[in-house]
Protein backbone atom coordinates (compact mmCIF):
# COMPACT_ATOMS: atom_id res chain seq x y z
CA UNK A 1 8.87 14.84 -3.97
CA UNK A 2 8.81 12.45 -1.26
CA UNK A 3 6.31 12.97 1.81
CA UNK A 4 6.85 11.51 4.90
CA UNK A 5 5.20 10.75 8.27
CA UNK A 6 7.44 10.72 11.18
CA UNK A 7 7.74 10.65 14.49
CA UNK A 8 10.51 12.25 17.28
CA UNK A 9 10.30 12.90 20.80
CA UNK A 10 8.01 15.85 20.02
CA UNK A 11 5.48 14.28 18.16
CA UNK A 12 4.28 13.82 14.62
CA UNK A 13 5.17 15.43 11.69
CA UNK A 14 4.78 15.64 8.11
CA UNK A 15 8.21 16.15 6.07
CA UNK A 16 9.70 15.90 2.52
CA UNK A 17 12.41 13.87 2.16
CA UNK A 18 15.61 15.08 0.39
CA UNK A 19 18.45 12.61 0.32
CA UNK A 20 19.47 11.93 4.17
CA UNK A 21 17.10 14.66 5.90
CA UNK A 22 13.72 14.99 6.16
CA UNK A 23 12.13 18.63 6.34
CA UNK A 24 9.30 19.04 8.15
CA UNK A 25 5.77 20.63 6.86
CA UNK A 26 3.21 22.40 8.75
CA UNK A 27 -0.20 20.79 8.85
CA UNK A 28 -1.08 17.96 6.17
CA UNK A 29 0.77 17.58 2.58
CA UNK A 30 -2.55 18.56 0.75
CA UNK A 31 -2.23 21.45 -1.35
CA UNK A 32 0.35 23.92 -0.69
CA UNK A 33 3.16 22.91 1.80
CA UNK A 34 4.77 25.76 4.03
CA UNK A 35 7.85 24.32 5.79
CA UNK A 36 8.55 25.00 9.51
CA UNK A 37 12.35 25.40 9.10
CA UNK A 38 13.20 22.71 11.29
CA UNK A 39 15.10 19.80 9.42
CA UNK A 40 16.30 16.52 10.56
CA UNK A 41 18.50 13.91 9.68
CA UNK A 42 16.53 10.86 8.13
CA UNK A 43 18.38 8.29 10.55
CA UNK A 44 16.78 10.33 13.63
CA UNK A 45 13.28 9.73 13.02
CA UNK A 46 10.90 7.13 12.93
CA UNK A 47 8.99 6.46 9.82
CA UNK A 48 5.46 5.77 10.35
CA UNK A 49 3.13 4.86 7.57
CA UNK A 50 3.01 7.55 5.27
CA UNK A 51 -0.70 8.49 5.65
CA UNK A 52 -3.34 7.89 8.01
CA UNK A 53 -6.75 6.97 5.33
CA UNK A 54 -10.45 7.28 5.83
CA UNK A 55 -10.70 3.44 3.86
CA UNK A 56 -8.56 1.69 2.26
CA UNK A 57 -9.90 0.53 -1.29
CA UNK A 58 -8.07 -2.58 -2.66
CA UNK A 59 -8.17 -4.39 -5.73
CA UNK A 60 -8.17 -8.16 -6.24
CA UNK A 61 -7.08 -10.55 -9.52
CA UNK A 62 -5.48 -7.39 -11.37
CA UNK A 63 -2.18 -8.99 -12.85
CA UNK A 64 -2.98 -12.14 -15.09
CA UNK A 65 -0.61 -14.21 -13.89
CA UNK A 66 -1.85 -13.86 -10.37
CA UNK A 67 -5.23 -14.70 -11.37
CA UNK A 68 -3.61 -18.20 -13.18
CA UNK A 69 -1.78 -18.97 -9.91
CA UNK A 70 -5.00 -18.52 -7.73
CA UNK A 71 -7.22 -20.97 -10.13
CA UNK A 72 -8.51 -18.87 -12.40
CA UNK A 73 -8.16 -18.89 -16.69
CA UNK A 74 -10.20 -16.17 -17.72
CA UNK A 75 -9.40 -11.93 -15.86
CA UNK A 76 -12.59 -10.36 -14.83
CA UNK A 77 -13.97 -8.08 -17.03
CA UNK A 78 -13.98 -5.38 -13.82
CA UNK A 79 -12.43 -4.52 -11.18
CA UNK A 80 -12.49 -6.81 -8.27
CA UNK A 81 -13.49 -4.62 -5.53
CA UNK A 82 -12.86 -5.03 -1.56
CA UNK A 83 -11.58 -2.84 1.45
CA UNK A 84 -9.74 -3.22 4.19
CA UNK A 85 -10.00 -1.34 7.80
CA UNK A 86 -7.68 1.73 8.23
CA UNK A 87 -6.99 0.10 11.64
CA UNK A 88 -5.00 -2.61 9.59
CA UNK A 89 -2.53 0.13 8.09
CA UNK A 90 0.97 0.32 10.05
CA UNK A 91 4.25 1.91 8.79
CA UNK A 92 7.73 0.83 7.13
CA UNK A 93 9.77 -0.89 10.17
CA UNK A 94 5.82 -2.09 12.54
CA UNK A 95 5.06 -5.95 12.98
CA UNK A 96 2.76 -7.61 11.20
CA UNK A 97 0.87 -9.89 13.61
CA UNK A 98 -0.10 -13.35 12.51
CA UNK A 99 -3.02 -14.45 14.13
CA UNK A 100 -2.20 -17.74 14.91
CA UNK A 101 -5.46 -18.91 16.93
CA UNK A 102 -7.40 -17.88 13.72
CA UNK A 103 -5.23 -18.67 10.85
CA UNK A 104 -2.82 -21.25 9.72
CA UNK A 105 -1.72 -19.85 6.26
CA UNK A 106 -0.73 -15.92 5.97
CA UNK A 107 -0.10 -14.49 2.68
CA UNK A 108 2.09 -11.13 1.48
CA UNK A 109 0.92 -9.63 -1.45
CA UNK A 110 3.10 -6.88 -2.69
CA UNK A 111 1.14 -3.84 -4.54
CA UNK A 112 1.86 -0.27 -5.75
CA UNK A 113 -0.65 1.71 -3.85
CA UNK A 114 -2.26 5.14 -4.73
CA UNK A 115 -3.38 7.96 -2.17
CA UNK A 116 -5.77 10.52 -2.96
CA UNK A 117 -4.95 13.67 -2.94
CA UNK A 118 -8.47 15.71 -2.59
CA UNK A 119 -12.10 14.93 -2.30
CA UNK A 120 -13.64 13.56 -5.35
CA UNK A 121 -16.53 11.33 -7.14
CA UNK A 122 -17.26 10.27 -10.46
CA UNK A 123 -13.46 11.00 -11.50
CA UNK A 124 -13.23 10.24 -15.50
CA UNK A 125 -10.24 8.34 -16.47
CA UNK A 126 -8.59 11.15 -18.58
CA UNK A 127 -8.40 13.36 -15.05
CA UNK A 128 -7.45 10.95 -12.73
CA UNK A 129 -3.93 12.15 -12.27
CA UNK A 130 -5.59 15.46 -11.19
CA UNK A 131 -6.72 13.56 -7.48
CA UNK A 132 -3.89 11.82 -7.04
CA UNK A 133 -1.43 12.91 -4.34
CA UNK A 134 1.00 9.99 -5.20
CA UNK A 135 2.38 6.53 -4.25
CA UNK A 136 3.68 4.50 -2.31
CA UNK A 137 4.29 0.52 -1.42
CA UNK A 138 2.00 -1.74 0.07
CA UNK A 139 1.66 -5.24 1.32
CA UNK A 140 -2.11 -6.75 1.01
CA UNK A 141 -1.30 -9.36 4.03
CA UNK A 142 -4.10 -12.12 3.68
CA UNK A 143 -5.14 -15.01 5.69
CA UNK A 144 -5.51 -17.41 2.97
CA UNK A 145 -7.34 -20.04 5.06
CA UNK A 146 -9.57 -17.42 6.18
CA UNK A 147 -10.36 -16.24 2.84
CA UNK A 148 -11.01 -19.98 1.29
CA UNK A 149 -13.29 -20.59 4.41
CA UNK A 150 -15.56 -17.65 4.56
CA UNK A 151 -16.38 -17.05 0.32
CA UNK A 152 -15.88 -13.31 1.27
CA UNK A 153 -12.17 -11.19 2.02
CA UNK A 154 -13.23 -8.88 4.87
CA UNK A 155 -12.01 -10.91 7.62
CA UNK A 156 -9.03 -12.37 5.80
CA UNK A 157 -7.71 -9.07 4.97
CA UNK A 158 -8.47 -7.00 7.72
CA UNK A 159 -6.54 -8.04 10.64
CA UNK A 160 -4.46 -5.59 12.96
CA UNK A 161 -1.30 -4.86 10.83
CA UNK A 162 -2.43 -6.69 7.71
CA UNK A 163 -1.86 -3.19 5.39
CA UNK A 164 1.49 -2.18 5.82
CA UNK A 165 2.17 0.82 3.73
CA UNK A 166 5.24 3.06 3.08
CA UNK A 167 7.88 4.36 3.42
CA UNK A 168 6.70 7.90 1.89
CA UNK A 169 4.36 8.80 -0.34
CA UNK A 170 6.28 9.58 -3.86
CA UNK A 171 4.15 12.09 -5.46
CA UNK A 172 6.58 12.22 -9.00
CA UNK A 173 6.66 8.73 -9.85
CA UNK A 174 5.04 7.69 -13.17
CA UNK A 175 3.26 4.60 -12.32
CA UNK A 176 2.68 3.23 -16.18
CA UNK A 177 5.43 0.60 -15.99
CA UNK A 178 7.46 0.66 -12.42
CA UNK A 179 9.30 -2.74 -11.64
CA UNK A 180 7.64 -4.58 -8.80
CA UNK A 181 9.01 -7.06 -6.08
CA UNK A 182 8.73 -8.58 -3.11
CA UNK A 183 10.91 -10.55 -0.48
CA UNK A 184 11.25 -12.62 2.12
CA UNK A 185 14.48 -13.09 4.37
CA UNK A 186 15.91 -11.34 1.01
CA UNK A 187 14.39 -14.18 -1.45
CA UNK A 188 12.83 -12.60 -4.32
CA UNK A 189 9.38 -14.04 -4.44
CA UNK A 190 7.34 -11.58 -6.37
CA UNK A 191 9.24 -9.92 -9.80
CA UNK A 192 6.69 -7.80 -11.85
CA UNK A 193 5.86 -4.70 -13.69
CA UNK A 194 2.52 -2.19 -12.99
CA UNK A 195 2.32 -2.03 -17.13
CA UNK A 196 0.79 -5.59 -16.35
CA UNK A 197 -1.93 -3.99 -14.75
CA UNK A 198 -5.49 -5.61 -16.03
CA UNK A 199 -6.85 -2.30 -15.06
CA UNK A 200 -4.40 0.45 -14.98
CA UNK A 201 -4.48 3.22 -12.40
CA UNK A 202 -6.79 5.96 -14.11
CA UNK A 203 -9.22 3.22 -14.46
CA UNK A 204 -8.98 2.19 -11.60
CA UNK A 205 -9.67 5.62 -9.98
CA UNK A 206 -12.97 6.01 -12.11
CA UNK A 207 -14.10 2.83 -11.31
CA UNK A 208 -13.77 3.64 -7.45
CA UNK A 209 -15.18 6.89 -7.74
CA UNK A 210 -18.19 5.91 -9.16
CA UNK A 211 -19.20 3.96 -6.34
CA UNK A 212 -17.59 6.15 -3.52
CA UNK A 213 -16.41 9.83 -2.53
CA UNK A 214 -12.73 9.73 -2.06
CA UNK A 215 -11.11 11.69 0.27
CA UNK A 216 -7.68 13.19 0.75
CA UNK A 217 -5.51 10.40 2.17
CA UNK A 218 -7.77 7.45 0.59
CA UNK A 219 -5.45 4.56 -0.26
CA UNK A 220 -6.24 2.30 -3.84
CA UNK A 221 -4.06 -0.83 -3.78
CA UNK A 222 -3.97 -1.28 -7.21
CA UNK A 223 -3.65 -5.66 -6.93
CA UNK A 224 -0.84 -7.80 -6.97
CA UNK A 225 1.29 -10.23 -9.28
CA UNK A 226 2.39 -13.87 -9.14
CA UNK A 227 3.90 -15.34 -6.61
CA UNK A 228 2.31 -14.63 -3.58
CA UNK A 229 3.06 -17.04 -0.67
CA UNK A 230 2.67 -18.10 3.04
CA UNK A 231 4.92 -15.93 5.73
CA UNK A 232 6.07 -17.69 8.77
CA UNK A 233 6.94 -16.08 12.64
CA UNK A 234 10.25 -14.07 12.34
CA UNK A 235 9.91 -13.48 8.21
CA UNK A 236 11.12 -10.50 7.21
CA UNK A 237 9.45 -8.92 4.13
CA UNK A 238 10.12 -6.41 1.62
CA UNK A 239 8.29 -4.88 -0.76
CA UNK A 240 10.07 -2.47 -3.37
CA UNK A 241 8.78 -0.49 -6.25
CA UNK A 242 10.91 1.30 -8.86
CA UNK A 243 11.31 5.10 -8.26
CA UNK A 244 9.35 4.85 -4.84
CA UNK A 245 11.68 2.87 -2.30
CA UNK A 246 11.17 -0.39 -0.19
CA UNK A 247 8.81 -1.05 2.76
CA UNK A 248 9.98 -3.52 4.98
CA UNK A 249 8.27 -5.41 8.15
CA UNK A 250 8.94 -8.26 10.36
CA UNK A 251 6.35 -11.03 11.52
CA UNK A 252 5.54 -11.80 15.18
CA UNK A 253 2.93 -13.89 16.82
CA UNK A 254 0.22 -12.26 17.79
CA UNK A 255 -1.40 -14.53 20.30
């Protein structure tokens, strides 16, 4: 099932998506969904992102390879924890703005990401699947620079715009061993597979929830692969993960 945030002329809905049409849900997709009756044709709404979250949780240096091409030789033994604002999550089609007073180098990072699906703490491994709503694509946009300079991520990665998310949340999608990628003007700079995960997604979950209460809508991005690079003004980037879909945004100045 695929659950989707739109907009129309009157208002904001939640929907499923089935092939070309979207049909719309009453309330929030969290436990049982009652349908309104009213459905729409896909091409006549506007996708927003997919979920609205308390925090986002993200995960740093979780593919090998991306740890190699960022300087490193040896994975960390844990997860690399950090957040990012909820204010820096738009939807599939939004602007990401580069900050160009601030920052000189912008990064995408493409990532599978993970929304919770009720409250929870202290989640053991073997039930993670049990709190998870589903997934969806991400982009962990970075100031580089930023990050470099200041020995910490929170300002780096938490810009206006700088967690896209989308374009539904995919609540059927085994996330094991999904093929990964991301592009730029439609040049494949990111190829992977989540079955490269350092730490896969149920231990991931555990790890968070020992630390935090998660709560419906909660978004894990679950870290990204080699190949990450700079974006430039007018880049258009994709990120697409097997059995999910593609989420797609455009950069614009922001100053």
């Amino acid at each position: 099932m695929r659950i989707a945030r739109f907009s129309t002329d009157d208002g904001m809905s939640f929907g499923v998506v089935e092939e070309n049409t979207v049909a719309a849900i009453a309330a929030h997709p969290f436990g049982d969904l009652t349908f309104t009756g009213q459905r729409l044709p896909l091409a006549d709404v506007r996708l927003l992102a997919p979920i609205l979250p308390s925090k986002v949780i993200a995960i740093g240096k979780n593919y090998a390879d991306h740890v190699r091409e960022m300087g490193g030789d040896t994975p960390p033994a844990e997860p690399v924890v950090f957040s990012k604002p909820s204010t820096a999550v738009i939807g599939p089609g939004e602007a990401v703005a580069y900050p160009q007073k601030l920052s000189e180098r912008v990064d995408f990072e493409g990532e599978l990401a993970v929304v919770i699906g009720r409250m929870c703490r202290e989640v053991p491994a073997s039930r993670a699947a049990e709190v998870i709503l589903g997934y969806t694509c991400a982009n962990d946009v970075t100031a580089r620079d930023l990050q470099a300079k200041d020995g910490q991520w929170t300002r780096a990665k938490g810009f206006d715009t700088f967690c896209p998310i989308g374009p539904w949340i995919e609540t059927e999608a085994d996330p094991a061993d999904l093929a990964i990628s991301t592009s730029v003007n439609g040049e494949v700079r990111q190829d992977s597979r989540t079955s490269l995960l350092l730490h896969d997604i149920p231990a991931l979950v555990e790890y968070v929830s020992q630390v935090m209460t998660l709560l419906p809508g909660d978004v894990i991005l679950t870290g990204t692969p080699a190949g990450v690079g700079p974006l430039e003004i007018g880049d258009e980037v994709t990120v697409t993960v097997e059995s999910i879909g593609s989420l797609t945004n455009r950069v614009v100045a922001r100053d």
